[in-house]
PDB file of N, CA and C in Angstrom:
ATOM      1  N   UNK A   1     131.272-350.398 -25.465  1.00  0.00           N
ATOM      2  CA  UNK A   1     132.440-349.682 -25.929  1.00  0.00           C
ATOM      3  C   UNK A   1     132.006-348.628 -26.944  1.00  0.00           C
ATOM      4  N   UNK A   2     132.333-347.290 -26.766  1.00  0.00           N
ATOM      5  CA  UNK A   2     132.033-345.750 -27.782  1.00  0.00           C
ATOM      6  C   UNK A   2     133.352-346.432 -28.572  1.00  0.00           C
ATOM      7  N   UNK A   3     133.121-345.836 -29.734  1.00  0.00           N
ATOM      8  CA  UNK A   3     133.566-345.820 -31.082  1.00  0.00           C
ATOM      9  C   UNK A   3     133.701-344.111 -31.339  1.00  0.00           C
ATOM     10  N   UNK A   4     134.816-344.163 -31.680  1.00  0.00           N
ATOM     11  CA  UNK A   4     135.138-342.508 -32.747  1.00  0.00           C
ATOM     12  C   UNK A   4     134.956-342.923 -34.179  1.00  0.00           C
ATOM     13  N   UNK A   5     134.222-342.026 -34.782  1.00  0.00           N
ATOM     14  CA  UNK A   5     133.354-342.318 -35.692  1.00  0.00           C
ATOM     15  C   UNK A   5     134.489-341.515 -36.993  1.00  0.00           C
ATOM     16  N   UNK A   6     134.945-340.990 -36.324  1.00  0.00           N
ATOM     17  CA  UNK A   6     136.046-339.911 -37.205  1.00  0.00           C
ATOM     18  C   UNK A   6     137.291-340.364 -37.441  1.00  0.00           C
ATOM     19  N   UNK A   7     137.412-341.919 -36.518  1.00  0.00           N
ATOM     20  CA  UNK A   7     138.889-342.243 -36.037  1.00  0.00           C
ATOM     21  C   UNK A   7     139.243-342.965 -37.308  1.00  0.00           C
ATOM     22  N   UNK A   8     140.426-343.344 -38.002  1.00  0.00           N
ATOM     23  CA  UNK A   8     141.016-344.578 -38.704  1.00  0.00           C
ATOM     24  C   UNK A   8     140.273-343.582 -40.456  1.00  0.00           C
ATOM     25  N   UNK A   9     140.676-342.354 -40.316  1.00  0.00           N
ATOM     26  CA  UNK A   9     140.119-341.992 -41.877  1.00  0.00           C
ATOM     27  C   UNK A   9     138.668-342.329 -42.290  1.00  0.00           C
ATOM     28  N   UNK A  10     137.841-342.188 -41.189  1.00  0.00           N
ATOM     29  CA  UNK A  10     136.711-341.656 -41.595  1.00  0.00           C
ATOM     30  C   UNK A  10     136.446-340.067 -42.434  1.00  0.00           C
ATOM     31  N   UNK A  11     134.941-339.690 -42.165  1.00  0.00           N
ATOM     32  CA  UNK A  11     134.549-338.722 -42.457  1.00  0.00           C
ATOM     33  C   UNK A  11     135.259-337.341 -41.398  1.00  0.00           C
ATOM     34  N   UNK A  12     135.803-336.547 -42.009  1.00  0.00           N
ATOM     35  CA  UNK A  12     136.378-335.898 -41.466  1.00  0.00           C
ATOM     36  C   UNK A  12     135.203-335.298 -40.731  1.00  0.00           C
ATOM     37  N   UNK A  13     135.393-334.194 -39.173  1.00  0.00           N
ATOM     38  CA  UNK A  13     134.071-333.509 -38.518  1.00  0.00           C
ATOM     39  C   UNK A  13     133.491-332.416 -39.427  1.00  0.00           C
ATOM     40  N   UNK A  14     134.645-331.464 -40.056  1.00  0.00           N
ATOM     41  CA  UNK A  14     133.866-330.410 -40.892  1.00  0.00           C
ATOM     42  C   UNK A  14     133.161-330.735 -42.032  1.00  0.00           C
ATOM     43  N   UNK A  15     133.684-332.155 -42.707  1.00  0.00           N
ATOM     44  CA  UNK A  15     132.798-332.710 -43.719  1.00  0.00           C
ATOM     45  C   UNK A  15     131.382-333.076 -43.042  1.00  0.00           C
ATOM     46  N   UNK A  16     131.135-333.443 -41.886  1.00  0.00           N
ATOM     47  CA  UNK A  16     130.236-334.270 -41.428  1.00  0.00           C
ATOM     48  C   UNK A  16     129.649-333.144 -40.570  1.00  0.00           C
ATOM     49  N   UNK A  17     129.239-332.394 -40.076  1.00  0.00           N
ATOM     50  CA  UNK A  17     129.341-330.744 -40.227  1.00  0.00           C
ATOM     51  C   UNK A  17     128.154-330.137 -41.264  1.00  0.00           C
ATOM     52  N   UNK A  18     129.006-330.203 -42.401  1.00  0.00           N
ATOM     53  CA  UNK A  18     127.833-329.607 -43.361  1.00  0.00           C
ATOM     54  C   UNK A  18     127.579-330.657 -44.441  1.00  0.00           C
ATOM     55  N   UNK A  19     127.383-332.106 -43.904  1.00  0.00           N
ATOM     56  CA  UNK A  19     126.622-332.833 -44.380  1.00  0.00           C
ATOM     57  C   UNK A  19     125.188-332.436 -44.797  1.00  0.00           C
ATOM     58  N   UNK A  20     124.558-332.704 -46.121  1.00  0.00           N
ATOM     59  CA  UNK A  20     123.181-332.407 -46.439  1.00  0.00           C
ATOM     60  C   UNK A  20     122.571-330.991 -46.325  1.00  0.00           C
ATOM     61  N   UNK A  21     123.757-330.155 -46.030  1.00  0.00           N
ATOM     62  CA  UNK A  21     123.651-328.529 -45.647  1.00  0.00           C
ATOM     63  C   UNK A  21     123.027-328.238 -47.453  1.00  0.00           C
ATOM     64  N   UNK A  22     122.022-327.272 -47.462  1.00  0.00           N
ATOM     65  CA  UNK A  22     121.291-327.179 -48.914  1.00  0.00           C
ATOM     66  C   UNK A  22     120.620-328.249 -49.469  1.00  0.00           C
ATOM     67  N   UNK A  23     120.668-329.649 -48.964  1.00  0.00           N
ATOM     68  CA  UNK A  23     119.854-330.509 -49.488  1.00  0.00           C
ATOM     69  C   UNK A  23     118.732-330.646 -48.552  1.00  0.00           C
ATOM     70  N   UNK A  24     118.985-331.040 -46.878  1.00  0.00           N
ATOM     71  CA  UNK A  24     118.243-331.626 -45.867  1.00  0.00           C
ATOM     72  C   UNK A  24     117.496-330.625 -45.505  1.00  0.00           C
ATOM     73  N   UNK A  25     116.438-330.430 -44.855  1.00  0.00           N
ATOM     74  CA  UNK A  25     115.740-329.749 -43.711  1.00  0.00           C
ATOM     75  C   UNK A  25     115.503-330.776 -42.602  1.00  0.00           C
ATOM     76  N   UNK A  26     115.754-329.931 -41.356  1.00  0.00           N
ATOM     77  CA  UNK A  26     114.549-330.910 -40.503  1.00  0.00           C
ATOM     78  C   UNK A  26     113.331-330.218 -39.832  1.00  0.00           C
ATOM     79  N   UNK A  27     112.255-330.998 -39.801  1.00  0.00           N
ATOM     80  CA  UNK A  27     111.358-329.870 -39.297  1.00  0.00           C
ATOM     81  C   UNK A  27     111.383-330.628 -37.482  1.00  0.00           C
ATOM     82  N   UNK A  28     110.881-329.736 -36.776  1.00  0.00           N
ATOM     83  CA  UNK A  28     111.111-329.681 -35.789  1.00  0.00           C
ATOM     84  C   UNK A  28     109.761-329.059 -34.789  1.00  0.00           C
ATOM     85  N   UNK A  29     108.780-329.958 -33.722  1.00  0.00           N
ATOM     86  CA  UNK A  29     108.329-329.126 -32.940  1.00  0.00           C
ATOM     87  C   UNK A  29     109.176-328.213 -32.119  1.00  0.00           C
ATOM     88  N   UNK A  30     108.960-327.443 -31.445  1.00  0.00           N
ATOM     89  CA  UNK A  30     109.654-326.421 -31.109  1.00  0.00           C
ATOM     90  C   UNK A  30     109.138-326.413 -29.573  1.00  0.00           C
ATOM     91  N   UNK A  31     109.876-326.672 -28.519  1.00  0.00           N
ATOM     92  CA  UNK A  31     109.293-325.695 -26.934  1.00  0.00           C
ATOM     93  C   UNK A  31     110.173-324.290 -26.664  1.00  0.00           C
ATOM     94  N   UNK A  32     109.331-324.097 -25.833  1.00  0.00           N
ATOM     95  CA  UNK A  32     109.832-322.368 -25.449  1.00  0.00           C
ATOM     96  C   UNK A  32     111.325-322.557 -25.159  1.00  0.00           C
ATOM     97  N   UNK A  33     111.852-323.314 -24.547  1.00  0.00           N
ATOM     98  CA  UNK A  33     113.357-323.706 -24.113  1.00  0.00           C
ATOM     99  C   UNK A  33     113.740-323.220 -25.693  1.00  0.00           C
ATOM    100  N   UNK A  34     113.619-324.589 -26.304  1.00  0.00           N
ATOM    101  CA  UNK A  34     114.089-324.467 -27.624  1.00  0.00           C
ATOM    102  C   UNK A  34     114.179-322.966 -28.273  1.00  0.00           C
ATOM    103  N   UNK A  35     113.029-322.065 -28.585  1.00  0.00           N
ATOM    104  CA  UNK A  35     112.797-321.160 -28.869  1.00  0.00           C
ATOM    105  C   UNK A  35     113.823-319.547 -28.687  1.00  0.00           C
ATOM    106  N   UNK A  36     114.147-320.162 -26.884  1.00  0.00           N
ATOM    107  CA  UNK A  36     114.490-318.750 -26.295  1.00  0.00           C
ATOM    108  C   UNK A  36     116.211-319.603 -26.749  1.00  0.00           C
ATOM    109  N   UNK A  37     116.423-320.894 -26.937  1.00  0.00           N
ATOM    110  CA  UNK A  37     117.839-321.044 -27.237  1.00  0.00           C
ATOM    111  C   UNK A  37     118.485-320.676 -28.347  1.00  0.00           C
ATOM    112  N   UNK A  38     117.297-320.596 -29.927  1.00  0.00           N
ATOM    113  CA  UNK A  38     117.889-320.553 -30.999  1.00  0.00           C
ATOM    114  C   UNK A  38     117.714-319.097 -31.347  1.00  0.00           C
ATOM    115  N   UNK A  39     117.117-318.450 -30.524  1.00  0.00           N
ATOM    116  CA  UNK A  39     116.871-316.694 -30.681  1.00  0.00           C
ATOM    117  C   UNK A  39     116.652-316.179 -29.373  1.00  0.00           C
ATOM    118  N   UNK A  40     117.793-315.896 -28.833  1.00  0.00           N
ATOM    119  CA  UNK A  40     118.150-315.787 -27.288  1.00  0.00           C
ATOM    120  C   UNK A  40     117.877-314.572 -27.491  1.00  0.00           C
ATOM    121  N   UNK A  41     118.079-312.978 -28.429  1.00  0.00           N
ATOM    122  CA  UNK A  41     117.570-311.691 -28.010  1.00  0.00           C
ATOM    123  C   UNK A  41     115.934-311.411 -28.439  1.00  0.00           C
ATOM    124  N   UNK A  42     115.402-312.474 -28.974  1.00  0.00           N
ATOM    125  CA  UNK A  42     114.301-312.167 -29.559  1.00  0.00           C
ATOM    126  C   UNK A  42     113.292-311.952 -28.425  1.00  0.00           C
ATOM    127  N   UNK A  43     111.954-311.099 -28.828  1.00  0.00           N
ATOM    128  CA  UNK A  43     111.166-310.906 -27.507  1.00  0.00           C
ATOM    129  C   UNK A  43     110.420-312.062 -27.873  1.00  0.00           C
ATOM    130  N   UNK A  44     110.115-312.888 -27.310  1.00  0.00           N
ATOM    131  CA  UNK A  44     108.984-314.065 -27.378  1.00  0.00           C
ATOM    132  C   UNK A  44     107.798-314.188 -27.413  1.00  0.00           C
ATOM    133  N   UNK A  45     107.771-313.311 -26.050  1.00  0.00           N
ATOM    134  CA  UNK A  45     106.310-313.497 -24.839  1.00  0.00           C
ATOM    135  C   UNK A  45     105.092-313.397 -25.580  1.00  0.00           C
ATOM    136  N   UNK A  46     104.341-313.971 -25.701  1.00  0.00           N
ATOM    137  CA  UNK A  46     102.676-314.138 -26.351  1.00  0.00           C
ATOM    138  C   UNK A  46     103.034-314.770 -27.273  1.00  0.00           C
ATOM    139  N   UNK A  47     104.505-315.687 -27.878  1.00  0.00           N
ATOM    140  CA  UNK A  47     103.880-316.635 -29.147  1.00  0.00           C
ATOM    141  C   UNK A  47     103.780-317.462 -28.924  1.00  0.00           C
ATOM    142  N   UNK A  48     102.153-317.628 -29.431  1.00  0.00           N
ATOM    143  CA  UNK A  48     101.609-319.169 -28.917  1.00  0.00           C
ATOM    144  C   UNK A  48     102.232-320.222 -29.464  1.00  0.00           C
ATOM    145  N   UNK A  49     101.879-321.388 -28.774  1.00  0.00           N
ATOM    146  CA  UNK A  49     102.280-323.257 -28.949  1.00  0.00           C
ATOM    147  C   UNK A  49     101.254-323.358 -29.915  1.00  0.00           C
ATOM    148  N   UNK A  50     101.834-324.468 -30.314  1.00  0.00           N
ATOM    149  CA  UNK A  50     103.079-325.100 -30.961  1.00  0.00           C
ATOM    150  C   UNK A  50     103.640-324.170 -31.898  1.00  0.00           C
ATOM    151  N   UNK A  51     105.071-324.216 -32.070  1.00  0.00           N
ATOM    152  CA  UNK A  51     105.598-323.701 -32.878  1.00  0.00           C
ATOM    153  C   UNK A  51     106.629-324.752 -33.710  1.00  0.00           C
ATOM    154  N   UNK A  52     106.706-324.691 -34.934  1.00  0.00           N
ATOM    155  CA  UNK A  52     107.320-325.242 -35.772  1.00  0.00           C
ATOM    156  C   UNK A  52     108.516-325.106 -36.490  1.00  0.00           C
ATOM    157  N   UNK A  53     109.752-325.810 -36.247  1.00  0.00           N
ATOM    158  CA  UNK A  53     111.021-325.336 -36.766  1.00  0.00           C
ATOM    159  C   UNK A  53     111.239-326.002 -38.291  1.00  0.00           C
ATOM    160  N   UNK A  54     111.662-325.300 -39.036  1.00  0.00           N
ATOM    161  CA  UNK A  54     112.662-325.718 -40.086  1.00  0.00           C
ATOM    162  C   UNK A  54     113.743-325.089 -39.903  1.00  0.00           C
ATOM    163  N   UNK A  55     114.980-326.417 -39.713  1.00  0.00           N
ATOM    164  CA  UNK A  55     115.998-325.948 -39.239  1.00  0.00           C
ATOM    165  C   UNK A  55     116.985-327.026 -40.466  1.00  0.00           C
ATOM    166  N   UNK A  56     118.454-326.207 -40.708  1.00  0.00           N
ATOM    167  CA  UNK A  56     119.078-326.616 -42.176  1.00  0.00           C
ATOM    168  C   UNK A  56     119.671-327.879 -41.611  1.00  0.00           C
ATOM    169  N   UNK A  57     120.316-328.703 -42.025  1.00  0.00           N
ATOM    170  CA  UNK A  57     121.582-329.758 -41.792  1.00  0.00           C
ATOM    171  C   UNK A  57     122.270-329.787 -40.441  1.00  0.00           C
ATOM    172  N   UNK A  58     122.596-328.221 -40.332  1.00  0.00           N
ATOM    173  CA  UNK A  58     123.619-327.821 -39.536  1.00  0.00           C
ATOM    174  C   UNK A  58     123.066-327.749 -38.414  1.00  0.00           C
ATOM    175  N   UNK A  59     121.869-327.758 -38.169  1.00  0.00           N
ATOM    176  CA  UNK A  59     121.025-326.915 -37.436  1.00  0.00           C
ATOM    177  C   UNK A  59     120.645-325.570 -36.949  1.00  0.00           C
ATOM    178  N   UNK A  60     120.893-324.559 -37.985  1.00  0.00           N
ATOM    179  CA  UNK A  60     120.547-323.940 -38.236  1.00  0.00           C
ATOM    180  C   UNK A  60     119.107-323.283 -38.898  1.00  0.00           C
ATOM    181  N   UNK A  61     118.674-321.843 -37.411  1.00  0.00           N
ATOM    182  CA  UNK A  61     117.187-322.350 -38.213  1.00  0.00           C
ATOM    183  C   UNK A  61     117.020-321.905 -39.340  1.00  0.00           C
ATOM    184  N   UNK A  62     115.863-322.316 -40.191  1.00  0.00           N
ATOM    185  CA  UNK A  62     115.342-321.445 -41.347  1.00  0.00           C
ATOM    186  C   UNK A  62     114.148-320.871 -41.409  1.00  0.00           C
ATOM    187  N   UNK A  63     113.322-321.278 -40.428  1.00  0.00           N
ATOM    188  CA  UNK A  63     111.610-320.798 -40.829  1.00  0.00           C
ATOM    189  C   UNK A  63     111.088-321.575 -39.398  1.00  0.00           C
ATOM    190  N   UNK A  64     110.296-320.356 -38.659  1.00  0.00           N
ATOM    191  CA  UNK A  64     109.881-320.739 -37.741  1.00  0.00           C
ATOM    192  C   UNK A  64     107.748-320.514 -38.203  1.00  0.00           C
ATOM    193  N   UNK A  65     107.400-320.999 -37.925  1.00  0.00           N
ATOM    194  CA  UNK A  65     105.874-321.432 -38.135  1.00  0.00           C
ATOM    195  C   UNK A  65     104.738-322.242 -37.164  1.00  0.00           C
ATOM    196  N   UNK A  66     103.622-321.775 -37.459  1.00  0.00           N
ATOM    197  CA  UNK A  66     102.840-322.201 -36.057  1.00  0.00           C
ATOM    198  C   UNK A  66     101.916-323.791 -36.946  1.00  0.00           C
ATOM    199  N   UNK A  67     102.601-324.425 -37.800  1.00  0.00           N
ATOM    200  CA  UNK A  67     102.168-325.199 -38.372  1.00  0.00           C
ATOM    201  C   UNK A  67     103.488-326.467 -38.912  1.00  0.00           C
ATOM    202  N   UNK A  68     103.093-327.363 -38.697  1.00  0.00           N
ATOM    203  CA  UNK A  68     104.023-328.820 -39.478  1.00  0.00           C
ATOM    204  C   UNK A  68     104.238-328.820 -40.664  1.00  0.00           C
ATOM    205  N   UNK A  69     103.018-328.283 -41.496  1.00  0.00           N
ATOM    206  CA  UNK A  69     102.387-328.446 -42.792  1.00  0.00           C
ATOM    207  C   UNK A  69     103.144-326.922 -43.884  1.00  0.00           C
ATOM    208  N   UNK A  70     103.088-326.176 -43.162  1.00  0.00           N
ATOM    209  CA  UNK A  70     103.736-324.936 -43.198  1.00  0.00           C
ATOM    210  C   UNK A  70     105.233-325.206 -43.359  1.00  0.00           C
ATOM    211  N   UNK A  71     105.815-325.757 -42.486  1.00  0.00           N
ATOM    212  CA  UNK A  71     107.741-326.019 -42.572  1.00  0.00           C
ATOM    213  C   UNK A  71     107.636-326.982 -43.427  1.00  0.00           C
ATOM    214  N   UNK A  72     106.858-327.698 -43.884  1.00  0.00           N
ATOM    215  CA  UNK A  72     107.278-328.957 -44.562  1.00  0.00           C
ATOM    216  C   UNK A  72     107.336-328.270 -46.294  1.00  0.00           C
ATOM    217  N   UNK A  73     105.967-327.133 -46.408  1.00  0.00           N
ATOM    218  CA  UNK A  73     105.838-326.879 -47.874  1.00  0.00           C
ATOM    219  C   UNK A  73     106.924-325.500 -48.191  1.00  0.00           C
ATOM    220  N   UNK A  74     107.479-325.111 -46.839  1.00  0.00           N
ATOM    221  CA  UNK A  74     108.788-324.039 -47.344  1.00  0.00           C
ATOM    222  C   UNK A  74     110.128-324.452 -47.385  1.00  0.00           C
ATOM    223  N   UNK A  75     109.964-326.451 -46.903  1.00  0.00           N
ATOM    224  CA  UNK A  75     111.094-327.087 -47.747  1.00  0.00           C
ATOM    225  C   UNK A  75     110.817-327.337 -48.707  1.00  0.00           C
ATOM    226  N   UNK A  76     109.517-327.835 -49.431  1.00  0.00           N
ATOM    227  CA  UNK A  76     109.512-328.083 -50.700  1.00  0.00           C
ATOM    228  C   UNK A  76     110.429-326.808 -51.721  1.00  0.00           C
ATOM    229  N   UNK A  77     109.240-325.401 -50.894  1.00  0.00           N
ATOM    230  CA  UNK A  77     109.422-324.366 -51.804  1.00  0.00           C
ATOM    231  C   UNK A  77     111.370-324.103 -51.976  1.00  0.00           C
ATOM    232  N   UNK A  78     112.034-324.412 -50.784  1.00  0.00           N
ATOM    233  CA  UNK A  78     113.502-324.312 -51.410  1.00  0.00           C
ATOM    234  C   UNK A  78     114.587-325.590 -51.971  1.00  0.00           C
ATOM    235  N   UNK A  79     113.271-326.657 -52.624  1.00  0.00           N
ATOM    236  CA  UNK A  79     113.760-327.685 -52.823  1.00  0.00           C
ATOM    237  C   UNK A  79     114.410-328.505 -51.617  1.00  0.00           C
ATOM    238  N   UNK A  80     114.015-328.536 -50.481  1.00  0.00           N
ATOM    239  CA  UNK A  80     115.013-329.438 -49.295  1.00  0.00           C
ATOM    240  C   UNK A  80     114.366-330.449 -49.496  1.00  0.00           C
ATOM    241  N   UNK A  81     114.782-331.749 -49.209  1.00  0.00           N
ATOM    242  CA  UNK A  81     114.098-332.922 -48.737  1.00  0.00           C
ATOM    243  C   UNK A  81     114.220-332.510 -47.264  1.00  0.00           C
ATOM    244  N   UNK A  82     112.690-332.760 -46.750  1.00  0.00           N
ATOM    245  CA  UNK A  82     112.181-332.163 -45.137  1.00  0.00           C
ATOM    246  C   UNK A  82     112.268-333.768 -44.457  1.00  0.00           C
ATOM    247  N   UNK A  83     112.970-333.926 -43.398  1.00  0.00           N
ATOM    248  CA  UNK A  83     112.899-334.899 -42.499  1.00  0.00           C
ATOM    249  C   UNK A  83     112.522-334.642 -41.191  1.00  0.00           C
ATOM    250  N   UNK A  84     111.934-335.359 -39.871  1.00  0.00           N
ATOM    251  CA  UNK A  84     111.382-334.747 -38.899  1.00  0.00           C
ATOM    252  C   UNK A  84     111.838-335.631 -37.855  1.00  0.00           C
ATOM    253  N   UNK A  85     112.158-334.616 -37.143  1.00  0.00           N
ATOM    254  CA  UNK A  85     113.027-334.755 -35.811  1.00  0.00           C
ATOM    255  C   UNK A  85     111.916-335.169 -34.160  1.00  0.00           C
ATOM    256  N   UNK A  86     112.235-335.332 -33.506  1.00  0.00           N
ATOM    257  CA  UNK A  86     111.094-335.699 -32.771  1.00  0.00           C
ATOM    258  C   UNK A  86     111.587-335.554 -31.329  1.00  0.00           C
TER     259      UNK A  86
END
């Protein structure tokens, strides 16, 4: 049985939405799918694998990088706690 998670005065969706928005990062490997989804006019072609997302709460990205180590220290640098998605 699914459960509505919103139902009976829960967390409302727009609260839950921009949950951890300015606190969280997640970092994120990245595939080309991914890539051409979160920057659909961007030209791509020749950027090499792996690529690395820091992306906000919302999922929204913030910093794309050809390194783990790289997204993790440009959450430090904007204070996020960096969590990793898989």
């Amino acid at each position: 049985m699914t459960t509505n998670p919103f139902a009976d005065g829960g967390m409302a969706q727009e609260a839950f939405a921009e949950f951890g928005t300015g606190e969280l990062a997640y970092v994120k490997k990245v595939s080309d799918a991914d890539l051409h989804r979160m920057f659909p006019g961007a030209d791509l072609d020749g950027v090499d694998q792996p690529v690395w997302a820091l992306l906000s709460a919302d999922g929204s990205p913030i910093l794309l990088t050809d390194s783990r180590d790289a997204a993790l220290a440009n959450a430090m640098e904007q204070e996020l706690e960096a969590v990793s998605l898989h």
